[in-house]
N, C-alpha and C. Protein backbone atom coordinates (compact mmCIF):
# COMPACT_ATOMS: atom_id res chain seq x y z
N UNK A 1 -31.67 5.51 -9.62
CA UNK A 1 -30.70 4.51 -9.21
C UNK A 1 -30.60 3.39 -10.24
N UNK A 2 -31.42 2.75 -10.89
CA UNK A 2 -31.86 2.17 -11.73
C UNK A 2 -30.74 2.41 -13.20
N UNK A 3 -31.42 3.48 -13.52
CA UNK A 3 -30.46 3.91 -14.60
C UNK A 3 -29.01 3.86 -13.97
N UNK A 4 -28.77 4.19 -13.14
CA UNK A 4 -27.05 4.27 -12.86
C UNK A 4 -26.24 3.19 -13.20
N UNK A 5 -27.23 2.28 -12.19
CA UNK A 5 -27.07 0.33 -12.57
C UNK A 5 -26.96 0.38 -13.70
N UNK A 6 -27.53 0.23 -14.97
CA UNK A 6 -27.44 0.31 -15.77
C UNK A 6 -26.81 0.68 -17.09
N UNK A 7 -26.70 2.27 -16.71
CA UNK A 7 -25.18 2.74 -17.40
C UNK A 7 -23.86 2.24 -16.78
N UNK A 8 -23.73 1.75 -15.46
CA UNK A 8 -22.64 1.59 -15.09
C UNK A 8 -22.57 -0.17 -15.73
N UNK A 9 -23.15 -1.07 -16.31
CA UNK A 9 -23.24 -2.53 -16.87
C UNK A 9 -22.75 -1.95 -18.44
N UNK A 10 -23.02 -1.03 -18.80
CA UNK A 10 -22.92 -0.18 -20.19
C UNK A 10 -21.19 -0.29 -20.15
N UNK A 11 -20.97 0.12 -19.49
CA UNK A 11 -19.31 0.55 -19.60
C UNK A 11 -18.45 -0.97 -19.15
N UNK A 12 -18.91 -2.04 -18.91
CA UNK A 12 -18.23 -3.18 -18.28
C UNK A 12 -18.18 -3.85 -19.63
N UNK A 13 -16.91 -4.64 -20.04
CA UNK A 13 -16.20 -5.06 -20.93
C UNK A 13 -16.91 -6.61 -20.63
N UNK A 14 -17.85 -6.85 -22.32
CA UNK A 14 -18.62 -7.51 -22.73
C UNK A 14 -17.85 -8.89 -22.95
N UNK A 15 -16.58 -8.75 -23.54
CA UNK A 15 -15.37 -9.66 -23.74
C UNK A 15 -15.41 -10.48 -22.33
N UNK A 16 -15.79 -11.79 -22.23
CA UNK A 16 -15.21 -12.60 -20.72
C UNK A 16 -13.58 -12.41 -20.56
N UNK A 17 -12.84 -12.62 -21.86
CA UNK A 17 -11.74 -12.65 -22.09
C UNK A 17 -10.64 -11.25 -21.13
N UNK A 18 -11.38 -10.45 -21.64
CA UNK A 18 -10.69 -8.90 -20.90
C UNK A 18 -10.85 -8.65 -19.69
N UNK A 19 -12.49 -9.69 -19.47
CA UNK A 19 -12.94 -9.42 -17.77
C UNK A 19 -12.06 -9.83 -16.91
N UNK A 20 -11.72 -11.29 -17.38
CA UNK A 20 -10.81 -12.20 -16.49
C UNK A 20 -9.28 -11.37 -15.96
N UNK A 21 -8.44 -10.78 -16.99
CA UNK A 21 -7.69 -10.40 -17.19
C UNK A 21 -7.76 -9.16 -15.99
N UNK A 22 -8.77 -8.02 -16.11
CA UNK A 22 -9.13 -7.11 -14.80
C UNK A 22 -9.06 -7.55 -13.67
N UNK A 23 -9.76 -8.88 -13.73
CA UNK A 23 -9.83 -10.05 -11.85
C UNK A 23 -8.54 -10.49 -12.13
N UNK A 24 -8.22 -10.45 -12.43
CA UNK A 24 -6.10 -11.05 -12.36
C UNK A 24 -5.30 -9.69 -12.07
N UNK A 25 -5.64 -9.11 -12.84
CA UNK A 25 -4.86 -7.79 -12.08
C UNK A 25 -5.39 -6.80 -11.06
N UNK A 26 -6.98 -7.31 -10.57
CA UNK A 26 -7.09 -6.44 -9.33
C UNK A 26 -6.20 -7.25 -7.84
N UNK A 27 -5.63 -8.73 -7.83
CA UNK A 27 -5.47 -8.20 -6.55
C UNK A 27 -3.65 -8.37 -6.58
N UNK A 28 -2.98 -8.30 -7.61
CA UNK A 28 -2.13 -7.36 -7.79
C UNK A 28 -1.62 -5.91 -7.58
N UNK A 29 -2.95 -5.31 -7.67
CA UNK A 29 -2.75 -3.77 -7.84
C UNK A 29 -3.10 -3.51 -6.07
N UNK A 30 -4.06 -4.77 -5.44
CA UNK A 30 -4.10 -4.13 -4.24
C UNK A 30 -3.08 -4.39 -3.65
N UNK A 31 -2.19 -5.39 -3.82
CA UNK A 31 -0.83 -6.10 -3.04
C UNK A 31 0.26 -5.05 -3.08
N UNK A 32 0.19 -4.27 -4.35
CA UNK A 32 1.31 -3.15 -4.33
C UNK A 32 0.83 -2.10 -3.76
N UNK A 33 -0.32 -1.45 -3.60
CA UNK A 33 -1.29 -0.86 -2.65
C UNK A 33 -0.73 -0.98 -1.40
N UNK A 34 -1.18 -2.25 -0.84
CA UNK A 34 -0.55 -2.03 0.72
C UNK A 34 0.60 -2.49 0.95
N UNK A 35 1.69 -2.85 0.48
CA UNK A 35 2.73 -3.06 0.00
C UNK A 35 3.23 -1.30 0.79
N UNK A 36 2.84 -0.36 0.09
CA UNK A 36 3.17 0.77 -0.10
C UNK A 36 2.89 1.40 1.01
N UNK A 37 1.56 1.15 1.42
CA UNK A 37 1.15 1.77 2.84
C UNK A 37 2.02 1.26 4.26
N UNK A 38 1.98 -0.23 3.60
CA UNK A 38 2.79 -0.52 5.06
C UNK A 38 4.46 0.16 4.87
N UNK A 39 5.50 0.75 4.04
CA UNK A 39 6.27 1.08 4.27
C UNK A 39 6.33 2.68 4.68
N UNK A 40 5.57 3.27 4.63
CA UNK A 40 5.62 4.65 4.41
C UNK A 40 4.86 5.15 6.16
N UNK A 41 5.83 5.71 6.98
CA UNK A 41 5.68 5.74 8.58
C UNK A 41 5.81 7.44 8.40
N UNK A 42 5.31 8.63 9.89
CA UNK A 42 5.40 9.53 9.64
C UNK A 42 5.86 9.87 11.38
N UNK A 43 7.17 10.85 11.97
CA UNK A 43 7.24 11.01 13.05
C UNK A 43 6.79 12.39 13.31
N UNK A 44 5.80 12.37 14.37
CA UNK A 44 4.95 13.43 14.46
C UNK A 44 6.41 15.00 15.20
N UNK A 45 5.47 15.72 14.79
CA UNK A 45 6.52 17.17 15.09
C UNK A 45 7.22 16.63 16.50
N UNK A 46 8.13 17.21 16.89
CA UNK A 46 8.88 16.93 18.51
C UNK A 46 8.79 15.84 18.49
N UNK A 47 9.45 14.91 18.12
CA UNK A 47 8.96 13.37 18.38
C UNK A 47 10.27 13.13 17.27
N UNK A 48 10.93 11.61 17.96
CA UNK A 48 12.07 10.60 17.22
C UNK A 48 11.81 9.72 17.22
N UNK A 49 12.30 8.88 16.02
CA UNK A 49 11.79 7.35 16.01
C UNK A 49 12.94 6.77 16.16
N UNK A 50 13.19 5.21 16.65
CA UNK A 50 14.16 4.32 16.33
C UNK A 50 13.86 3.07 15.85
N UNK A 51 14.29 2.53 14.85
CA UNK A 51 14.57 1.69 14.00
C UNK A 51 14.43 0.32 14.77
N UNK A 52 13.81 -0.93 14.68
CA UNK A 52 14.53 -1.95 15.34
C UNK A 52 14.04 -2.55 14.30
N UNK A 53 15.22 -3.87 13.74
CA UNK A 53 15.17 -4.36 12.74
C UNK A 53 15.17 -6.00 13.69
N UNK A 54 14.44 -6.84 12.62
CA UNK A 54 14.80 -7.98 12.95
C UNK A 54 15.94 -9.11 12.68
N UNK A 55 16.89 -8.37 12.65
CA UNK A 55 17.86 -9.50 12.52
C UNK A 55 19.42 -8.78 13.61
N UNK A 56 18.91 -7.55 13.64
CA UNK A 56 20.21 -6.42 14.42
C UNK A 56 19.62 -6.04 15.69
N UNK A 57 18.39 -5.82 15.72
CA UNK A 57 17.85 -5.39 17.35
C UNK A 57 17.82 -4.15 16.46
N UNK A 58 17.98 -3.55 18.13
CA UNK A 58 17.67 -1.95 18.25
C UNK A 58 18.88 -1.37 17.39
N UNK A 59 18.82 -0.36 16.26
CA UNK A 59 19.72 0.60 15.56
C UNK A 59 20.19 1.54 16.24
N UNK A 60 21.04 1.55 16.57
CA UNK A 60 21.93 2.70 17.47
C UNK A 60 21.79 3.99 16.72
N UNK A 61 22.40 3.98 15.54
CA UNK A 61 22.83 4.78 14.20
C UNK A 61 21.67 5.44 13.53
N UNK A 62 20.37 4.85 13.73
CA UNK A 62 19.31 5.20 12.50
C UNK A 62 18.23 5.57 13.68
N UNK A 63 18.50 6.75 14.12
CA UNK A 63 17.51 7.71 14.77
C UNK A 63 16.59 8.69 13.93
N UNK A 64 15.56 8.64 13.51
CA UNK A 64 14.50 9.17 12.67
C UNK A 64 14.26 10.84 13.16
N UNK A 65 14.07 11.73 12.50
CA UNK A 65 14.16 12.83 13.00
C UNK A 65 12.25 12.90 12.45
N UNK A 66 11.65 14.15 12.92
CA UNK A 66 10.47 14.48 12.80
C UNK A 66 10.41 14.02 10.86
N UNK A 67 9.07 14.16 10.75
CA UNK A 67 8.90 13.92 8.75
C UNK A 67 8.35 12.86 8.31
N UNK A 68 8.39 12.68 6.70
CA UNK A 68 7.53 11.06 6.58
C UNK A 68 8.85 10.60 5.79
N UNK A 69 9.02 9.07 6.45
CA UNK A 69 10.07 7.97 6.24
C UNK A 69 9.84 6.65 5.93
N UNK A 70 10.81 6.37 5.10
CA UNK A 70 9.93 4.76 4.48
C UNK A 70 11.09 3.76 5.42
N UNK A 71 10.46 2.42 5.40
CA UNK A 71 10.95 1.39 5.67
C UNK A 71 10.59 -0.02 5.01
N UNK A 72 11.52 -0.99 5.19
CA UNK A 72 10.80 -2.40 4.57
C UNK A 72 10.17 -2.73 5.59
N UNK A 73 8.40 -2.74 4.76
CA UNK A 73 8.07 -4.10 5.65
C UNK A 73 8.09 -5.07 6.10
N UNK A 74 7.77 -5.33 7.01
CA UNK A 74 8.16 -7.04 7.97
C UNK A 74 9.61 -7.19 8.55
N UNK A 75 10.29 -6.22 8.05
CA UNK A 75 11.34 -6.43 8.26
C UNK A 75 12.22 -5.15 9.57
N UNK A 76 11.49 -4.47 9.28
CA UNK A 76 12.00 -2.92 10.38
C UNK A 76 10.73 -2.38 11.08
């Protein structure tokens, strides 16, 4: 275990300069991460979805058939 620690400090960028730059773009990369998860919905076999948006109500028109379907988050 020891050694692992170790080789794994081996491979971490000695530069503060480059480190910082990694902590600036990790929580970027997680924001588009769940960004992504929250749009992406799946309607199970035999099964319909309907749409309700917040600014229209319930979607008459946009009945989801079985499959995986995206939407905006926060917003539908």
């Amino acid at each position: 275990m020891a050694q692992g620690l170790k080789d794994f400090a081996g491979h971490l960028p000695v530069d503060p300069c480059r480190m910082g730059t990694a902590l600036k773009l990790l929580p970027g990369a997680g924001a588009i991460a769940y960004g992504f998860c929250e749009s992406v919905f799946t309607v199970e076999g035999g099964q319909r979805a309907i749409f309700f948006n917040h600014i229209g109500g319930v979607q008459q028109d946009a009945i989801m058939a079985e499959g995986l379907h995206f939407r905006i988050p926060w917003f539908q």
